[in-house]
N, C-alpha and C. Protein backbone atom coordinates (compact mmCIF):
# COMPACT_ATOMS: atom_id res chain seq x y z
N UNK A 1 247.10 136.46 129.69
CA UNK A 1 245.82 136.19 130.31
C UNK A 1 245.11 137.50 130.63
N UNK A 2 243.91 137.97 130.61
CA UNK A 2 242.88 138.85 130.74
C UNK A 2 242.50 138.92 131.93
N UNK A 3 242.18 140.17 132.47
CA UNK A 3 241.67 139.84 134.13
C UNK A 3 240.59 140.71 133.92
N UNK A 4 239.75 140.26 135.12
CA UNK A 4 238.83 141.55 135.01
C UNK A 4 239.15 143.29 135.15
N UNK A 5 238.10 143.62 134.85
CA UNK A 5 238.22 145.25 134.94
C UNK A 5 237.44 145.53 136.22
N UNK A 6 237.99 147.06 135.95
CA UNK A 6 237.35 147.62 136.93
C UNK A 6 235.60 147.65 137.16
N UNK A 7 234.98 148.10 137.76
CA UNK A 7 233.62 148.49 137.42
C UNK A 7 233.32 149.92 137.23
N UNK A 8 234.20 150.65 136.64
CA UNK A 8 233.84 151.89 136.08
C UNK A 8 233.24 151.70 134.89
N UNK A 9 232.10 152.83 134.57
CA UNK A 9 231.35 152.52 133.25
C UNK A 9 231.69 152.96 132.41
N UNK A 10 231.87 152.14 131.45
CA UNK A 10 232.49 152.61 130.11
C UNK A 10 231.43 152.91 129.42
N UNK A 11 231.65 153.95 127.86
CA UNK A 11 230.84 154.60 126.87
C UNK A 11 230.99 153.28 125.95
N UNK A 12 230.24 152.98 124.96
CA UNK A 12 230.59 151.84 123.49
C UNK A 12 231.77 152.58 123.03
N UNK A 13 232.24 153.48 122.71
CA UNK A 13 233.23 153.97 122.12
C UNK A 13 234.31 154.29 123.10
N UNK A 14 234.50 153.81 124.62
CA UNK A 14 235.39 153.85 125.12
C UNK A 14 235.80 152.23 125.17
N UNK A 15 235.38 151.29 125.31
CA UNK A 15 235.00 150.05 124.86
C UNK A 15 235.73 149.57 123.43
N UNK A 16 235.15 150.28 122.64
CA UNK A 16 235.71 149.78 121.23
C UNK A 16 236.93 150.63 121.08
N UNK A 17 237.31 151.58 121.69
CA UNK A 17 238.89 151.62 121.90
C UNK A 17 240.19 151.27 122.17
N UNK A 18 239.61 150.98 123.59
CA UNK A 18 240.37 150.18 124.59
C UNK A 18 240.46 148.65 123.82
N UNK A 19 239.53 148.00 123.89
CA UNK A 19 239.07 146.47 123.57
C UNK A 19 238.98 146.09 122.06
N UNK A 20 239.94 146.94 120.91
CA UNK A 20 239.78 146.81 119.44
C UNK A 20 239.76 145.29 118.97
N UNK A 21 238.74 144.83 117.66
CA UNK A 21 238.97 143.28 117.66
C UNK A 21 238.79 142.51 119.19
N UNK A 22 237.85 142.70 120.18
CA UNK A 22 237.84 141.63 120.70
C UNK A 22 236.20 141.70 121.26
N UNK A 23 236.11 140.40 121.66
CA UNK A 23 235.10 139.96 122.42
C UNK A 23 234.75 140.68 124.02
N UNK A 24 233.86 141.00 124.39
CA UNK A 24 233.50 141.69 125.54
C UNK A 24 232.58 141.52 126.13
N UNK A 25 232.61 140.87 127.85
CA UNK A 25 231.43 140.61 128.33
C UNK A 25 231.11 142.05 129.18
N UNK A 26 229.58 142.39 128.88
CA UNK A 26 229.57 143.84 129.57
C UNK A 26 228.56 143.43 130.62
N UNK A 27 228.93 144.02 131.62
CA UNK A 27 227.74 143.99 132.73
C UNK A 27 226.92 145.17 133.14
N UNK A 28 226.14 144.92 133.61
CA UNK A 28 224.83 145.78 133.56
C UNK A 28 224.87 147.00 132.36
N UNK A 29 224.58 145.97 131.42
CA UNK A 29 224.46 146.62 130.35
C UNK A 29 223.10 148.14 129.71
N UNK A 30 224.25 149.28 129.21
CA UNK A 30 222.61 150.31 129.20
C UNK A 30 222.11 150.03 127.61
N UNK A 31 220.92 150.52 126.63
CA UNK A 31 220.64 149.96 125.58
C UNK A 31 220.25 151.42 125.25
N UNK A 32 220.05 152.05 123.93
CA UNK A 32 219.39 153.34 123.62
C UNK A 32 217.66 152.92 123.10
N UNK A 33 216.85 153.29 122.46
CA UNK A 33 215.56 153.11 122.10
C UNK A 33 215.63 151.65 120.90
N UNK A 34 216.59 151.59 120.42
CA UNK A 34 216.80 151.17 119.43
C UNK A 34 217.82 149.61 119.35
N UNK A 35 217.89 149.40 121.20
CA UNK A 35 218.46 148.68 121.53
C UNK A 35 220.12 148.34 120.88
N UNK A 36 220.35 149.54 120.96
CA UNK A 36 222.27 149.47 120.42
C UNK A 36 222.92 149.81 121.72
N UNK A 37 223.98 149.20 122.21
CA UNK A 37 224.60 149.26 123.71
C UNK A 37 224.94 150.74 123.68
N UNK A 38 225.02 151.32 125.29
CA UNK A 38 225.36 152.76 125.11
C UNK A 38 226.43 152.56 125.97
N UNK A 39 226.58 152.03 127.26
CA UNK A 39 227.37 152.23 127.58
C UNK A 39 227.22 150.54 128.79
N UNK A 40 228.44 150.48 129.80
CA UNK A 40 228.20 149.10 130.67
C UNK A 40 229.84 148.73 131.82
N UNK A 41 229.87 147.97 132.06
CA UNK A 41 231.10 147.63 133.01
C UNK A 41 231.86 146.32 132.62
N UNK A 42 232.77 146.42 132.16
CA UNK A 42 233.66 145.33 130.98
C UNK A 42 234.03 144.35 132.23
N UNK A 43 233.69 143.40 132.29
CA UNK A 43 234.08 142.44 133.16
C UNK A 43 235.22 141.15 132.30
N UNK A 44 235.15 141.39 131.53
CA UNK A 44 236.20 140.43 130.51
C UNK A 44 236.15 140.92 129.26
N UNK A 45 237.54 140.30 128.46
CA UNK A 45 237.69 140.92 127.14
C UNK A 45 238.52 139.36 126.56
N UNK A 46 238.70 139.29 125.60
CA UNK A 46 239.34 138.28 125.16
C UNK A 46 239.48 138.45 123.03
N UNK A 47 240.36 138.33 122.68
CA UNK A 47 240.11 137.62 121.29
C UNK A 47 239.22 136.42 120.97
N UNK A 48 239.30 135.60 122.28
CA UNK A 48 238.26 134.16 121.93
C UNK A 48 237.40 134.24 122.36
N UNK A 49 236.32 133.86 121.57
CA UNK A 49 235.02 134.32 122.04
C UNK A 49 234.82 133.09 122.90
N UNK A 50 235.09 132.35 122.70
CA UNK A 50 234.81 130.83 123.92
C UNK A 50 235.33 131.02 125.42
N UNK A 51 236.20 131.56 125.58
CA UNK A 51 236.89 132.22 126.79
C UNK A 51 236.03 133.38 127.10
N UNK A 52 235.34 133.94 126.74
CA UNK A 52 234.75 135.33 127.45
C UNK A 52 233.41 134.23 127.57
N UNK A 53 232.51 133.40 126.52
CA UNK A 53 231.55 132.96 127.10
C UNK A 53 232.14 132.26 128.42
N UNK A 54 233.04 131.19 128.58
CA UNK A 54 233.05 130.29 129.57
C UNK A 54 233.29 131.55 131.18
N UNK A 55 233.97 132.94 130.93
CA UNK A 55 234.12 133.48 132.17
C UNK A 55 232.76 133.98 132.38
N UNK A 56 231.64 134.41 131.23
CA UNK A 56 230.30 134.47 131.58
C UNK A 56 229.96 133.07 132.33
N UNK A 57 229.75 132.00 132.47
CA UNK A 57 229.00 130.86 132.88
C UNK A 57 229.85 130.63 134.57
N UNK A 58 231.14 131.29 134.38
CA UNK A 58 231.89 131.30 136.03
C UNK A 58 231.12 132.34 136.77
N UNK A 59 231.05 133.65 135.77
CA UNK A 59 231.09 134.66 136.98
C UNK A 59 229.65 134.83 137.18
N UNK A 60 228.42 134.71 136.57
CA UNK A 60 226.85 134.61 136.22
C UNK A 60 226.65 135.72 136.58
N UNK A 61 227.09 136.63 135.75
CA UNK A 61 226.68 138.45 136.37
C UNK A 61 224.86 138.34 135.91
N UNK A 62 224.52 139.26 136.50
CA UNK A 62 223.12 139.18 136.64
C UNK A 62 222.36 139.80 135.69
N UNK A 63 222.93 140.46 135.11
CA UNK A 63 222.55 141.02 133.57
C UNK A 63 223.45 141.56 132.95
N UNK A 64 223.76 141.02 131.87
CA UNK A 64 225.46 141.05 130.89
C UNK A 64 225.05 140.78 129.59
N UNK A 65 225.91 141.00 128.58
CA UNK A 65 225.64 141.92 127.14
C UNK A 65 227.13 141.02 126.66
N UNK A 66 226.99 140.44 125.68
CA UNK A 66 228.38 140.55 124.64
C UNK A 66 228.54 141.35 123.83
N UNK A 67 229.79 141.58 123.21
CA UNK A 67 229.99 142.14 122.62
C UNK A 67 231.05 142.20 121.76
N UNK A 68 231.31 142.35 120.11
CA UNK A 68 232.16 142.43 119.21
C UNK A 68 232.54 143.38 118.60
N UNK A 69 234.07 144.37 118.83
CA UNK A 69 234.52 145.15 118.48
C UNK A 69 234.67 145.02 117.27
N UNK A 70 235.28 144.35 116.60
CA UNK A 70 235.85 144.14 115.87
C UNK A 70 234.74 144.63 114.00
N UNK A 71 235.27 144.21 113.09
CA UNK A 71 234.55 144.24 112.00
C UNK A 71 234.55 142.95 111.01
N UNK A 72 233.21 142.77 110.83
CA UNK A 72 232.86 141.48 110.93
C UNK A 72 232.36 141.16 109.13
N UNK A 73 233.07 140.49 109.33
CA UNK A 73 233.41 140.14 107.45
C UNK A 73 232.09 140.19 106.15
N UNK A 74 231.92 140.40 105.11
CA UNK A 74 230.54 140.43 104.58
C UNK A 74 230.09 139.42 104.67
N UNK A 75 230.98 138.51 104.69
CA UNK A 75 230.18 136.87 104.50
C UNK A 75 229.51 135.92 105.35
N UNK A 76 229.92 136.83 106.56
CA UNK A 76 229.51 136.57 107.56
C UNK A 76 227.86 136.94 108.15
N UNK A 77 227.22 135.94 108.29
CA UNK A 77 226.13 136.04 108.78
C UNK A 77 226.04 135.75 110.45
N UNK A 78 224.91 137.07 111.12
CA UNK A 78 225.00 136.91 112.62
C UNK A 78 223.87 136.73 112.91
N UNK A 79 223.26 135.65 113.90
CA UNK A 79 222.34 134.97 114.25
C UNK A 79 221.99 135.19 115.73
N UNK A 80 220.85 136.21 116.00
CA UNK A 80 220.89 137.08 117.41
C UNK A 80 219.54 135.62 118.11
């Protein structure tokens, strides 16, 4: 089972370290010009993405970001 984290702010690349292949709800998420995450506070992590949404809809952080480490297949189409 996954617990929350701390609220220290993580970098995207401290993030996609720690959290390889998984789902990530980030809170108070930062964005660069170009709207690519820069950095935020990992409040959940999970392989299932249904489990990190449902701890989003428990915990209703007030502005939060998902997020997918992982690498995401060609065939795969993503629908923002």
């Amino acid at each position: 089972m996954n617990e929350t984290i701390t609220n220290r702010m993580m970098t995207l690349t401290e993030i996609e370290k720690q959290f390889d292949s998984e789902w990530v709800l980030v809170e108070d998420p930062e964005f660069d010009k170009s709207d690519v995450l820069i950095r935020g506070k990992v409040l959940w992590h999970s392989k299932n993405r249904d489990e990190v949404y449902r701890k989003d809809l428990e915990l209703c952080p007030y502005s939060a970001a998902y997020l997918y480490t992982g690498q995401v297949p060609e065939n795969i189409l993503i629908n923002l």
